[in-house]
Protein backbone atom coordinates (compact mmCIF):
# COMPACT_ATOMS: atom_id res chain seq x y z
CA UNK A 1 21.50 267.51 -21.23
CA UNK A 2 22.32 267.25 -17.86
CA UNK A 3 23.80 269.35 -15.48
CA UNK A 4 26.39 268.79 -12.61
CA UNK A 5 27.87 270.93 -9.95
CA UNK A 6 31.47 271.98 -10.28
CA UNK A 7 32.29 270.48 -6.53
CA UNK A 8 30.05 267.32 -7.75
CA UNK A 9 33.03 264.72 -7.38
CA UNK A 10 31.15 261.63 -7.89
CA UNK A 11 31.46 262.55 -11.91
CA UNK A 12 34.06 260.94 -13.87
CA UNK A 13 35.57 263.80 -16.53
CA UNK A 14 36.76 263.20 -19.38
CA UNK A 15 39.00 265.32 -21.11
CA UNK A 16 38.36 265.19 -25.14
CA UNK A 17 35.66 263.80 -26.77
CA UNK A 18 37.12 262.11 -29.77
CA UNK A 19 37.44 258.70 -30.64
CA UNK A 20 38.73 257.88 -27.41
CA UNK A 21 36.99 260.13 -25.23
CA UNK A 22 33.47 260.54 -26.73
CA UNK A 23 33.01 256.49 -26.95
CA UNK A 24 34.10 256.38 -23.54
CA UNK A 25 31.22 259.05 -22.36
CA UNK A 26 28.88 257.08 -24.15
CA UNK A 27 29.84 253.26 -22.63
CA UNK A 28 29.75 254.92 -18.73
CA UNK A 29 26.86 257.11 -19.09
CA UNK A 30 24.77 253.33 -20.94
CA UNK A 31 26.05 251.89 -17.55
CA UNK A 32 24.53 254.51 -15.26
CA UNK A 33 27.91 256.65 -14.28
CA UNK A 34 28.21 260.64 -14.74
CA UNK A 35 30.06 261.84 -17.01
CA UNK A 36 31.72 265.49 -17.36
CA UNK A 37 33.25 265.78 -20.78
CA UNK A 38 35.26 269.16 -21.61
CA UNK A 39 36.42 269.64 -24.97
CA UNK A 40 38.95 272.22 -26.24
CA UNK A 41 36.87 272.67 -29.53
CA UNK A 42 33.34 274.02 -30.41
CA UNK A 43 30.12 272.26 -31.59
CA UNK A 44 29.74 271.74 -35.07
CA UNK A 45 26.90 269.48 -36.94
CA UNK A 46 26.90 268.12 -40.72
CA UNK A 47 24.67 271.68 -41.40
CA UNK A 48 27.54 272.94 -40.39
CA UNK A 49 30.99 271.06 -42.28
CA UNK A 50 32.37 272.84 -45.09
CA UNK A 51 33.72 270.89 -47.80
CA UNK A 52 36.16 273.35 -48.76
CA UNK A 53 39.30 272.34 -47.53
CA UNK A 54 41.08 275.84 -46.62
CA UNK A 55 37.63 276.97 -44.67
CA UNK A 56 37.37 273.44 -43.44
CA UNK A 57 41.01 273.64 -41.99
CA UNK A 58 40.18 276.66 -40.65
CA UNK A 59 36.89 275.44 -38.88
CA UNK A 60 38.02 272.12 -37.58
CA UNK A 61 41.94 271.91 -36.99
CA UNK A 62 43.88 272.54 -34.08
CA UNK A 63 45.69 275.05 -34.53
CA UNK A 64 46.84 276.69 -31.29
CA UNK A 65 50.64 277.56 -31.18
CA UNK A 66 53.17 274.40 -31.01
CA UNK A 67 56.52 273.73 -32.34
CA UNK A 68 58.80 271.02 -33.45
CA UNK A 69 61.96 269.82 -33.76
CA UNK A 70 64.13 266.70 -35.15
CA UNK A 71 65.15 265.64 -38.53
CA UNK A 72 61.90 264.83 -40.07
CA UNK A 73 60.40 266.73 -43.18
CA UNK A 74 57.38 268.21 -40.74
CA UNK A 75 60.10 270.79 -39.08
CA UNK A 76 61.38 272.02 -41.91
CA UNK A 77 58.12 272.85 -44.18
CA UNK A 78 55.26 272.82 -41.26
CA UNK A 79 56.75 273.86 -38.51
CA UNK A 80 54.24 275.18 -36.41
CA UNK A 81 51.75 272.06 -37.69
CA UNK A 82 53.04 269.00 -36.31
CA UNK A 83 49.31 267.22 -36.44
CA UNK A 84 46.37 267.55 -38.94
CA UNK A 85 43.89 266.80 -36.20
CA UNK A 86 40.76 268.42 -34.89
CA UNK A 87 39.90 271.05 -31.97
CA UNK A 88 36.02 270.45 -32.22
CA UNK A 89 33.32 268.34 -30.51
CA UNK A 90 33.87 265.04 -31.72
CA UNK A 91 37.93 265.41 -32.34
CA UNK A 92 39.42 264.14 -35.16
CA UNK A 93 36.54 261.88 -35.98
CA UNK A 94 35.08 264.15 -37.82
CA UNK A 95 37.97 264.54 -40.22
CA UNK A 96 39.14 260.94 -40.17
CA UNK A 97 39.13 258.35 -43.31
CA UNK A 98 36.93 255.98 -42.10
CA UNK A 99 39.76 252.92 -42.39
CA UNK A 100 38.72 250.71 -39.77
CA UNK A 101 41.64 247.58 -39.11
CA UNK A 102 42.30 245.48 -36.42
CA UNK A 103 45.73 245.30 -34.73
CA UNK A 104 47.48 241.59 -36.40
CA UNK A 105 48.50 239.33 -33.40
CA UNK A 106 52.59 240.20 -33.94
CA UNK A 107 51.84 244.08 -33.65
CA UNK A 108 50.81 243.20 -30.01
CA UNK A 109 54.03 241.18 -29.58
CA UNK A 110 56.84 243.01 -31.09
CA UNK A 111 59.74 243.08 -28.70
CA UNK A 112 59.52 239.07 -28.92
CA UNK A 113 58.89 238.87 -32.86
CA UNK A 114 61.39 241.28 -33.81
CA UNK A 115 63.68 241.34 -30.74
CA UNK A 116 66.13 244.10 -30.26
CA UNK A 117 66.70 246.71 -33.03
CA UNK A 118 69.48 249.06 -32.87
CA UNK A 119 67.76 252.76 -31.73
CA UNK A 120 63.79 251.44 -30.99
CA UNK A 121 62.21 251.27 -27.52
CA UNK A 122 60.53 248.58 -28.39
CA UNK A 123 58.11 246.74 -25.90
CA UNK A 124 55.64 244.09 -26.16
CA UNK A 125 51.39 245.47 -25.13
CA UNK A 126 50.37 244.14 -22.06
CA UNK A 127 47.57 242.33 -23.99
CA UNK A 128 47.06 240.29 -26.88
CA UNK A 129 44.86 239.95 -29.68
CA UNK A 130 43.01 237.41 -28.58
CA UNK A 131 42.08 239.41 -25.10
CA UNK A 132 40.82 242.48 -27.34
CA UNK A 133 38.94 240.42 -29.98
CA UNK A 134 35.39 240.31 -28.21
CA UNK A 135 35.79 243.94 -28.00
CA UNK A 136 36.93 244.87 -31.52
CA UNK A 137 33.95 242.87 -32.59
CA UNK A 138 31.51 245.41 -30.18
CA UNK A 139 33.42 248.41 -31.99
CA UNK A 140 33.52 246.76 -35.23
CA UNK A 141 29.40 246.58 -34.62
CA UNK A 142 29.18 249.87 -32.89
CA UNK A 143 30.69 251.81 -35.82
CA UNK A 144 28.88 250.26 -38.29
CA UNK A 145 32.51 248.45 -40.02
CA UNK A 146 32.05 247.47 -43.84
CA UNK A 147 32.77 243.35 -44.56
CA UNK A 148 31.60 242.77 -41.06
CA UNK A 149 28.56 241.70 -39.40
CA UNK A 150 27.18 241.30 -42.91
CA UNK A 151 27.31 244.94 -43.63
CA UNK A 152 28.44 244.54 -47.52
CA UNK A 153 31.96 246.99 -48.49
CA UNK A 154 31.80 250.00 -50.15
CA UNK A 155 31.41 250.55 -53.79
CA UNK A 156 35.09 251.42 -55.38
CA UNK A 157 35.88 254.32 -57.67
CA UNK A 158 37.88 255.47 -60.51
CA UNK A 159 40.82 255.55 -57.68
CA UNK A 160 40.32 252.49 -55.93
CA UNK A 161 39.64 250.79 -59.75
CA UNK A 162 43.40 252.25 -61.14
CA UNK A 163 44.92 250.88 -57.95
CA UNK A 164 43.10 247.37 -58.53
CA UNK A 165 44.38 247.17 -61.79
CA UNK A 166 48.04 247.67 -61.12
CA UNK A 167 47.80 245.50 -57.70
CA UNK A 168 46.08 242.62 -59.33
CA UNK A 169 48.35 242.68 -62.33
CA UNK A 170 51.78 242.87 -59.52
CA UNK A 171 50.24 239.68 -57.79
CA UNK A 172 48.24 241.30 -54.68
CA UNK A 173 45.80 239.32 -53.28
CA UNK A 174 44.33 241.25 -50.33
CA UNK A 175 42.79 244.62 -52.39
CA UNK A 176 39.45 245.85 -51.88
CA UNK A 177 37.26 248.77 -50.36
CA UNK A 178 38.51 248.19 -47.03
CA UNK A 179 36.63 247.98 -43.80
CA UNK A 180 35.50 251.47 -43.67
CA UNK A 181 33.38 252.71 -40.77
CA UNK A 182 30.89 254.32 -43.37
CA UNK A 183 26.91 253.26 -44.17
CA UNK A 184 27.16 250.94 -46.90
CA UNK A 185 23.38 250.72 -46.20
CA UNK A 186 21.29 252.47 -43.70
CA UNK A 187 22.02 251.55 -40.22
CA UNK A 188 21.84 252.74 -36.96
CA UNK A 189 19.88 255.70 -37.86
CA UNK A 190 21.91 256.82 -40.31
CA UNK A 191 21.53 256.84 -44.07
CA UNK A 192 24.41 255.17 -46.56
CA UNK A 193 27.02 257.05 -48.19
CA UNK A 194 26.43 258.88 -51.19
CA UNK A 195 29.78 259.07 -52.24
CA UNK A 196 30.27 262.68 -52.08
CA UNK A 197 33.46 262.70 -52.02
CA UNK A 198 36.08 265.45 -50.24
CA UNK A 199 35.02 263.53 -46.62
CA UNK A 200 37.40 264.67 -44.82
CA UNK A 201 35.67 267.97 -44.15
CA UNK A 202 33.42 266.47 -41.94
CA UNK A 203 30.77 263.74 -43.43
CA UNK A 204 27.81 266.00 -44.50
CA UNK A 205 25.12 263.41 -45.13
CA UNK A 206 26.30 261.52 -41.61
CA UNK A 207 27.14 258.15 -43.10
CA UNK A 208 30.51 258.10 -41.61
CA UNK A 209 30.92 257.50 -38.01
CA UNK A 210 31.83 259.99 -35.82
CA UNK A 211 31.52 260.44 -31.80
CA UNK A 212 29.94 263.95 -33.20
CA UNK A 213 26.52 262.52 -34.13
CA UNK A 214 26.75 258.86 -32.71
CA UNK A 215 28.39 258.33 -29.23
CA UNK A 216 27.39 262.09 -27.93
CA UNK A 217 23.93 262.07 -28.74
CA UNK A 218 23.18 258.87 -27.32
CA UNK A 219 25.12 259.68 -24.25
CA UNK A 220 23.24 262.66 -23.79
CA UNK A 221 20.06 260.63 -23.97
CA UNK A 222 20.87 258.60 -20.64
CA UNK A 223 20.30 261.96 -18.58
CA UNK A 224 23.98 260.93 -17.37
CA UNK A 225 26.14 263.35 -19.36
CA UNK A 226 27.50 266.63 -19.45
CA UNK A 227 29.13 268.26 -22.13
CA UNK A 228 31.02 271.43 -22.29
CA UNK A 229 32.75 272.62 -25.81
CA UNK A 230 35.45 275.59 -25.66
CA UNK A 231 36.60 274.46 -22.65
CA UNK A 232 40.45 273.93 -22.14
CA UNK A 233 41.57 271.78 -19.99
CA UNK A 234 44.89 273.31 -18.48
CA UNK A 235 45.62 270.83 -15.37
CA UNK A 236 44.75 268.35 -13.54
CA UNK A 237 44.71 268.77 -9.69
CA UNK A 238 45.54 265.78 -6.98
CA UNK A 239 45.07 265.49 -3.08
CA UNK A 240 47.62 265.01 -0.44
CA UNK A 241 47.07 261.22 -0.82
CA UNK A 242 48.23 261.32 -4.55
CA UNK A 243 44.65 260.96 -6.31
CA UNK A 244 43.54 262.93 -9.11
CA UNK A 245 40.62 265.29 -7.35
CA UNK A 246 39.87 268.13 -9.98
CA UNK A 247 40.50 269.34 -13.27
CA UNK A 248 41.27 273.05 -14.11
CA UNK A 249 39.83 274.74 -17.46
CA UNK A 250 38.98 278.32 -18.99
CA UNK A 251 35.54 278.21 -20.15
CA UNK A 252 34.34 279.34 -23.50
CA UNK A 253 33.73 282.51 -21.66
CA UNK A 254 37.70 282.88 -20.72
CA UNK A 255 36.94 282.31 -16.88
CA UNK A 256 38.70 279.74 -15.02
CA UNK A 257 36.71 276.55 -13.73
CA UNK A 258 37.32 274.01 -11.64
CA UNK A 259 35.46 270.79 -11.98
CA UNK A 260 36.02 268.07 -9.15
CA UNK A 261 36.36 264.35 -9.72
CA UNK A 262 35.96 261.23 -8.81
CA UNK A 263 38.05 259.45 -11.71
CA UNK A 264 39.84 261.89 -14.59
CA UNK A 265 40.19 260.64 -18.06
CA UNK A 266 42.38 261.97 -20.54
CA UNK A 267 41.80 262.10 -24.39
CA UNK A 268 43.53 264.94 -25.90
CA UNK A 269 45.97 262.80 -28.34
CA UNK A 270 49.24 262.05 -28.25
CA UNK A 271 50.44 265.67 -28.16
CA UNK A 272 48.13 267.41 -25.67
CA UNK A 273 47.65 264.44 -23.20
CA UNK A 274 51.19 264.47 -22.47
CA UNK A 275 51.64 268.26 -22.34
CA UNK A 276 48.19 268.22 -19.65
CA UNK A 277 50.57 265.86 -17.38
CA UNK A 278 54.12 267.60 -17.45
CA UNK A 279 51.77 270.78 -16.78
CA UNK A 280 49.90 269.46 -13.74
CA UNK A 281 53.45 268.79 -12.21
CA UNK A 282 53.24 269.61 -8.40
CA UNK A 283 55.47 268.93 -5.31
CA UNK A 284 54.32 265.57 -5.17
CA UNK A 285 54.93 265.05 -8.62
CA UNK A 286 57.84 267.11 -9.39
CA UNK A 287 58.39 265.42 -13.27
CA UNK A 288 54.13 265.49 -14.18
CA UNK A 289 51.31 263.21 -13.57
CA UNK A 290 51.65 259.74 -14.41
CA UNK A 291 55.56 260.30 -14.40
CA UNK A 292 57.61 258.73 -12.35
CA UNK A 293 58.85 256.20 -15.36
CA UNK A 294 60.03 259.29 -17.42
CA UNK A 295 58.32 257.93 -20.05
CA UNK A 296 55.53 260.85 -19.97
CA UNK A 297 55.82 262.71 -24.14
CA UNK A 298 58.58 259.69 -25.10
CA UNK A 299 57.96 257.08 -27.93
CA UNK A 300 56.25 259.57 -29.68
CA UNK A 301 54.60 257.77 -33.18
CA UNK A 302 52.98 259.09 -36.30
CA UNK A 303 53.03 256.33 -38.67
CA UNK A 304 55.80 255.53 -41.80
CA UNK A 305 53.78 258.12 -44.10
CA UNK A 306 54.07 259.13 -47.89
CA UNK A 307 52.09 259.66 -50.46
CA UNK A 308 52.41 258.14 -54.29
CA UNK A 309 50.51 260.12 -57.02
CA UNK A 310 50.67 258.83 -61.16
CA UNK A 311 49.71 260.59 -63.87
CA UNK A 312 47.74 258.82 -66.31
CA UNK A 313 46.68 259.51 -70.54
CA UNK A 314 43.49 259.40 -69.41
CA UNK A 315 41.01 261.33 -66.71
CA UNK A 316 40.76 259.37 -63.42
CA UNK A 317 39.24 262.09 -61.60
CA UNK A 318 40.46 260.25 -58.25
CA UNK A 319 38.50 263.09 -55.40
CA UNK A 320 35.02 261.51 -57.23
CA UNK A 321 33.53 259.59 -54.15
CA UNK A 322 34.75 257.95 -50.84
CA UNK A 323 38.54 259.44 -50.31
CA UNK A 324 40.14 256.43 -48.93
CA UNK A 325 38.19 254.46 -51.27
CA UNK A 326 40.28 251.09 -51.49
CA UNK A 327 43.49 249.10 -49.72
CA UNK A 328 46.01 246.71 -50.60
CA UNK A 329 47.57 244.84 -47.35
CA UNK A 330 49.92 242.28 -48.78
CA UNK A 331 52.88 244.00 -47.55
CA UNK A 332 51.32 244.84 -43.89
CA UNK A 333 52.85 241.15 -42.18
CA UNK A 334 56.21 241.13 -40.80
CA UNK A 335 58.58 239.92 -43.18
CA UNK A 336 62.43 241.34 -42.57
CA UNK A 337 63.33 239.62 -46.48
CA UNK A 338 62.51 242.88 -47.06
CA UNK A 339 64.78 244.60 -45.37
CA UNK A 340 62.99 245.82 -42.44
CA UNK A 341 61.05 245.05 -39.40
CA UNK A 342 56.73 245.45 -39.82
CA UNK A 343 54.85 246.28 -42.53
CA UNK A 344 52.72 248.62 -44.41
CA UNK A 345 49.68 249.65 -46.19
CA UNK A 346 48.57 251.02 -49.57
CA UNK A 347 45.45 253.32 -49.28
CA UNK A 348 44.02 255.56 -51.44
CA UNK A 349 44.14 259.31 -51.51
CA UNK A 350 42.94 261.85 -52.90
CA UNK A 351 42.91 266.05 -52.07
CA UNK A 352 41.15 268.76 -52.98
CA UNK A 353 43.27 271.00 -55.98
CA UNK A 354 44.80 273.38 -52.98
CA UNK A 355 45.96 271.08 -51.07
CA UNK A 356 47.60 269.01 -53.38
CA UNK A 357 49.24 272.19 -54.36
CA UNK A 358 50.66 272.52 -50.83
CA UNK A 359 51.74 269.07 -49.80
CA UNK A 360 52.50 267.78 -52.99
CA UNK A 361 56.18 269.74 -53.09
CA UNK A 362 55.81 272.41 -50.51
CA UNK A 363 57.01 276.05 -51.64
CA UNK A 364 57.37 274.21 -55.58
CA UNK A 365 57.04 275.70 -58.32
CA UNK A 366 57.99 275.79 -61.85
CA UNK A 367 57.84 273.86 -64.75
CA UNK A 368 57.46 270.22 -63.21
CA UNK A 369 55.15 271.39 -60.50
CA UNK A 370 52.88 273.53 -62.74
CA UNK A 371 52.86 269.91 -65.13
CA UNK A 372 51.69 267.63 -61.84
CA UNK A 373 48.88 270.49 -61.43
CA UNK A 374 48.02 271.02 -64.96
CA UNK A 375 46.73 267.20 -64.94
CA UNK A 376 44.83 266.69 -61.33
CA UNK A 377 42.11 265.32 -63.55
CA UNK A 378 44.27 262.71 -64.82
CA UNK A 379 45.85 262.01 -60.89
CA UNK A 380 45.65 258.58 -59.46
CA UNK A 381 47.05 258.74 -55.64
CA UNK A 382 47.74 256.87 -52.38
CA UNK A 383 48.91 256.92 -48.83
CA UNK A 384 51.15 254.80 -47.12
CA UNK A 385 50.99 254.12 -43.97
CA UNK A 386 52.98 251.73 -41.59
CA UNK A 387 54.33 250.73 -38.51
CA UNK A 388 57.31 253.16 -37.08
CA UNK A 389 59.48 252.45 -34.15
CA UNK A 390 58.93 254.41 -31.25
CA UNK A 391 61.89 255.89 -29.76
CA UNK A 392 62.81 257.90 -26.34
CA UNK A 393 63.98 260.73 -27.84
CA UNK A 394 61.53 260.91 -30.14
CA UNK A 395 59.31 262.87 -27.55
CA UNK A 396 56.58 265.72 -26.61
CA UNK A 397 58.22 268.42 -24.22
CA UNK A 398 57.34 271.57 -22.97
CA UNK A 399 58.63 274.61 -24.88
CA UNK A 400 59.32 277.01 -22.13
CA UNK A 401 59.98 279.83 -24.63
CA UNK A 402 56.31 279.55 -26.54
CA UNK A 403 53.66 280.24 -24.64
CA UNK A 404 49.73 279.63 -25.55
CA UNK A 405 47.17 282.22 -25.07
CA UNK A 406 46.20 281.19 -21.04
CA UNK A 407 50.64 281.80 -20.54
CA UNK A 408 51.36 277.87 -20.78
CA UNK A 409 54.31 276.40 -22.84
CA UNK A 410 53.29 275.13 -25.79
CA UNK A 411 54.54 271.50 -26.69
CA UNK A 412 57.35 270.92 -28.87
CA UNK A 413 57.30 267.98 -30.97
CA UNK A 414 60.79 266.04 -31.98
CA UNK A 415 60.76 263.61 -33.74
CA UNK A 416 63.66 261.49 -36.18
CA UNK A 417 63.05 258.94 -38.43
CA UNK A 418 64.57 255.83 -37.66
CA UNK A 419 66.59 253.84 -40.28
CA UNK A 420 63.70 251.19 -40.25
CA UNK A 421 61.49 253.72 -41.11
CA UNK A 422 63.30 254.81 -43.59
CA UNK A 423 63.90 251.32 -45.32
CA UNK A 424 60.13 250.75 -45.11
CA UNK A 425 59.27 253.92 -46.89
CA UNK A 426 61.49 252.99 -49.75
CA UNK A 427 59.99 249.76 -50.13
CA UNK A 428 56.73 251.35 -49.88
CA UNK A 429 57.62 254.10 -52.74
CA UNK A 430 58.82 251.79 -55.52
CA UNK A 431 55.74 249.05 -54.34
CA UNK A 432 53.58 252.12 -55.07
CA UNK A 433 55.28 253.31 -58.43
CA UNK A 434 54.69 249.90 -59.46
CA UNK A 435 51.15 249.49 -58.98
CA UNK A 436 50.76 252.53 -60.94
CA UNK A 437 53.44 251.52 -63.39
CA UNK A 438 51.77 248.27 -63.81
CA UNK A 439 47.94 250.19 -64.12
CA UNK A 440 49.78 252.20 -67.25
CA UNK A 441 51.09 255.21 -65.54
CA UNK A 442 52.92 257.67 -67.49
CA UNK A 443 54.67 259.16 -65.01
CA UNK A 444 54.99 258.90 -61.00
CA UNK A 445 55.50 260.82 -58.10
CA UNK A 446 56.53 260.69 -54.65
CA UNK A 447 55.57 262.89 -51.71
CA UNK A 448 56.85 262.87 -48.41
CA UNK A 449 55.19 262.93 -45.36
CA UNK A 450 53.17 266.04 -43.81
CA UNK A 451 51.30 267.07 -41.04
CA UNK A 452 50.11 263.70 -39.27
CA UNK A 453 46.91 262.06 -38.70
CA UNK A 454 48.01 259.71 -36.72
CA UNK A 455 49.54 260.39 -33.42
CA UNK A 456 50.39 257.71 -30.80
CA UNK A 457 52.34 256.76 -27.79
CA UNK A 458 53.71 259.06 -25.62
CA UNK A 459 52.32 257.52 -22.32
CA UNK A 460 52.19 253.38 -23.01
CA UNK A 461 51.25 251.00 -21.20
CA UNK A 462 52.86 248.22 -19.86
CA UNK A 463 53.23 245.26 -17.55
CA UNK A 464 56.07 247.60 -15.47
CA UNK A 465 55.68 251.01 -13.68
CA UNK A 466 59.25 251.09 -14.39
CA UNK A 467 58.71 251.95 -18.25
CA UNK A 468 55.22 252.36 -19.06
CA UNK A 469 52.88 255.03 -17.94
CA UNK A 470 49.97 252.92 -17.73
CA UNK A 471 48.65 249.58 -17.57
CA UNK A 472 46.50 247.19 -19.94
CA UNK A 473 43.20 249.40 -19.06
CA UNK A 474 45.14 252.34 -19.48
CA UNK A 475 44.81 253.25 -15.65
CA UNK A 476 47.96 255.09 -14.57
CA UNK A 477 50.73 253.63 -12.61
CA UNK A 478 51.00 256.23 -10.46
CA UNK A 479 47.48 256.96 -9.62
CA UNK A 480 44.46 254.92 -9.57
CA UNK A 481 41.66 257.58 -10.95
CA UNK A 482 43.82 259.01 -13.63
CA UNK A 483 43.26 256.83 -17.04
CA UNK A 484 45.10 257.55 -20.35
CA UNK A 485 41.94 256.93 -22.88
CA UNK A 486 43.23 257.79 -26.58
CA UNK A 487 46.28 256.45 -28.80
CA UNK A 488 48.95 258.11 -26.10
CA UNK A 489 48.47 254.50 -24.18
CA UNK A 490 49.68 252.73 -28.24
CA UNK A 491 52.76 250.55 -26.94
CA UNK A 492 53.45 250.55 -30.68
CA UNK A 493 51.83 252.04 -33.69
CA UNK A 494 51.32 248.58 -35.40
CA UNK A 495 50.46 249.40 -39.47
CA UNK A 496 46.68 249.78 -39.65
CA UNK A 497 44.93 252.86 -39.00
CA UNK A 498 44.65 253.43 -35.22
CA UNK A 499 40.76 254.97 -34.51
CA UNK A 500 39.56 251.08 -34.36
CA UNK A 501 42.19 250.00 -32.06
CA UNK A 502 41.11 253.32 -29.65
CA UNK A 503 37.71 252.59 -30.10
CA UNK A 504 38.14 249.07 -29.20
CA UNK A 505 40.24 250.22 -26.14
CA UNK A 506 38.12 252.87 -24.75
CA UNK A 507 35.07 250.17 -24.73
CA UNK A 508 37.41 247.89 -22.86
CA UNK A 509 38.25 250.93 -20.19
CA UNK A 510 34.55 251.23 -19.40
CA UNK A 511 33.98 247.98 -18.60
CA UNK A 512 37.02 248.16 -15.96
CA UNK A 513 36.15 251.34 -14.73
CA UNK A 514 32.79 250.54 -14.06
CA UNK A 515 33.87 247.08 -12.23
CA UNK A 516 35.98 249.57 -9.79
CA UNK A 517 33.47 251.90 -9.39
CA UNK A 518 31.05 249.35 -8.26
CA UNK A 519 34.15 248.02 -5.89
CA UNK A 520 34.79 251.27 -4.24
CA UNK A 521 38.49 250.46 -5.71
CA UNK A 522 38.56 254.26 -6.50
């Protein structure tokens, strides 16, 4: 690996190496540009995952201080968890699904397709589908996405079979095994999956894509790339002309660092990027970095969420093989006959015995509870997820009050469902009931939503300085050399699973970044 000098700033640094960040290393360093990435989290390996889910938490999650606030279920029973996502090399990648979707034309578009709604900030992306389609087909290729580029889907199991069933019998057309980023068949180095099931813990065998043990490694290889785990990022420093110029981090050693820079590229998700800029407010920039819309921590997203889990006579033994094993997205298009703007997905699920015990009715017990647990064999389950409005107020702040281990406020995450949400949840509950009703359920449940995986917004882009934070590529407004490279820069959350879309993006940034590099443009 290389090494560069912290007063080297000809080095772009990157800040997260995630899905976002780590993809981005990789595309710059192919190109011939240094690359500095600093991430919060230590180096793990697939030696290394534990599928247990409590150590695994423990291992993987971030879970420095935060808090939250609003009306939404996450305050009241996970209040210091706002986000199930990773502090490790390779983010949340290596604790992801695997669902790999494209953004549908509309979800670029809709302030025009579903004009003004009562209580959303709603805003059309500065781009279109058509614009990011050459490079969802290099991510698409990159990761290795099932039922493309001939790479044949994933085989389905008892859960994924259950849901078939009851989808088929409803009239669902589009159900399968989903475009997964996981080996079908070797590729890329890598062997297939072996359906080991409980993949969230980090993908042991390696058949699952992650920035870990793809993008990192191959970055590495160029001689053009530096990476340093357990180091956090705590601000980002500018010059007197207003350009980004160094960014300031303890090391895993508790010193403080200062790395210099030539561009700076943040990728800390949709909670930390936002906290980085209000704390790397200055004179200049009295409000944060990237600020001077005000829409810095606003429009925070996290996805309609809930969960849908049937009991059936028989064992189904749904945590046997890939966890998000199968998908039904006839009710993703926008159709308000239903009652609300967007749309959603059905996904399968399935957790480990203790954490169904906590998420499935948090602090339950008794009599119902203990008959839920009593037949986990028996469990069919799936996630929804689907497109929520983002809002102004509902927002990342600085809690002035909590303060991390380096003294900083913590960020406080509020957030309030929106009555569209809410309407689309609904529809999503009894749509999942029925499935499972229709597959010869004998009874059904529904579980809110928890902790997050999804986290977008929070610093958009847009065609206006006026309310975005950045622009199509994700470069900042304000300042040339700063870039937004993860799902903060989501205009809106659209219903598929996001790590495709930031991917897709992050491919797209190097390209530009490289083109004003080459310009002297910054």
């Amino acid at each position: 690996m290389a090494k560069f000098n912290d007063n080297d700033d000809s080095v772009v640094v990157i800040i997260g190496s995630g899905a976002g960040g780590g993809t981005l290393a990789n595309e710059l360093c192919q190109k011939g540009i240094k690359v500095v990435v600093l991430e919060a989290g230590a180096m793990q390996s697939n030696a290394t995952f534990i599928n247990d889910e409590w150590k695994a938490f423990q291992q993987l999650s971030w879970l420095d201080p935060r808090t939250t606030s609003g009306t939404w279920r996450v305050a009241k029973d996970f209040a210091g968890l706002p986000a199930w996502i990773c502090k490790t090399v390779g983010g949340t990648t290596t604790h992801w699904a695997g669902a790999s979707l494209r953004f549908q034309a509309h979800e670029f578009k809709t302030k025009t397709h579903y004009g003004d709604i009562s209580g959303a900030n709603l805003l059309d992306w500065p781009l279109t589908l058509e614009e990011l389609e050459p490079y969802y087909a290099r991510a698409e290729d990159k990761m290795g996405v099932t039922r493309t580029n001939g790479i044949p889907g994933l085989p389905g199991n008892n859960n994924f079979k259950v849901m078939y069933a009851g989808a088929s019998s409803l009239g669902y057309k589009e159900v399968h095994t989903g475009r997964m980023a996981i080996n079908s068949e070797p590729r890329d180095g890598r062997g297939r999956c072996m359906q080991l099931g409980f993949c969230f813990q980090g993908c042991k065998s390696g058949a699952k894509w992650s920035t870990l043990y793809t993008e990192i490694p191959k970055a590495e290889a160029t001689g053009n790339f530096e990476l340093r785990p357990q180091s956090h990022v705590v601000r980002i420093e500018h010059n007197n002309k207003g350009k980004a110029s160094a960014v300031v981090y303890y090391d895993k050693d508790g010193k403080e660092r200062r790395q210099k820079a030539r561009i700076v590229c943040v990728a800390g998700n949709s909670i930390e990027t936002p906290r980085l800029l209000l704390l790397s407010a200055s004179n200049m920039f009295k409000d944060g970095l990237a600020n001077s819309s005000g829409q810095v921590g606003r429009n925070y997203m996290r996805h309609v969420t809930g969960s849908v889990y049937a009991a059936f006579k028989d064992p189904v033994h749904m945590y046997r093989g890939t966890t998000m094993a199968g998908i039904v997205r006839d009710e993703a298009g926008h159709d308000t006959k239903r009652g609300f703007a967007g749309g959603y997905e059905m996904e399968t699920l399935s957790l480990g015995l203790s954490f169904m015990a906590a998420f499935l009715e948090p602090g339950g017990w008794g009599e119902d509870f203990a008959w839920w647990m009593e037949r986990y064999t028996n469990l069919a389950g799936m996630w929804i997820v689907g497109e929520d409005m983002p809002r102004e107020t509902n927002r990342v702040t600085l809690n002035t009050n909590v303060k991390d281990k380096w003294g900083n406020p913590v960020p406080n995450v509020h957030y309030d469902d929106h009555a569209n949400d809410l309407a689309m949840r609904e529809h999503a509950f009894t749509q999942g009931e029925r499935v499972y009703q229709a597959a010869g359920a004998i009874r059904t449940y529904r579980t809110p939503p928890y902790p997050s995986t999804h986290n977008l917004g929070t610093c958009r882009m847009g065609e206006k300085a006026t309310n975005s934070v950045c622009n199509k590529y994700g470069q900042t407004h304000d300042m040339s050399n700063l870039f937004i490279s993860d799902g903060s820069q989501f205009t809106t959350g659209g219903a598929e699973n996001p790590t495709l879309t930031i991917v897709t993006l992050a491919i797209r940034q190097a390209d530009h970044i490289a083109k004003l590099m080459k310009e002297r443009a910054v």
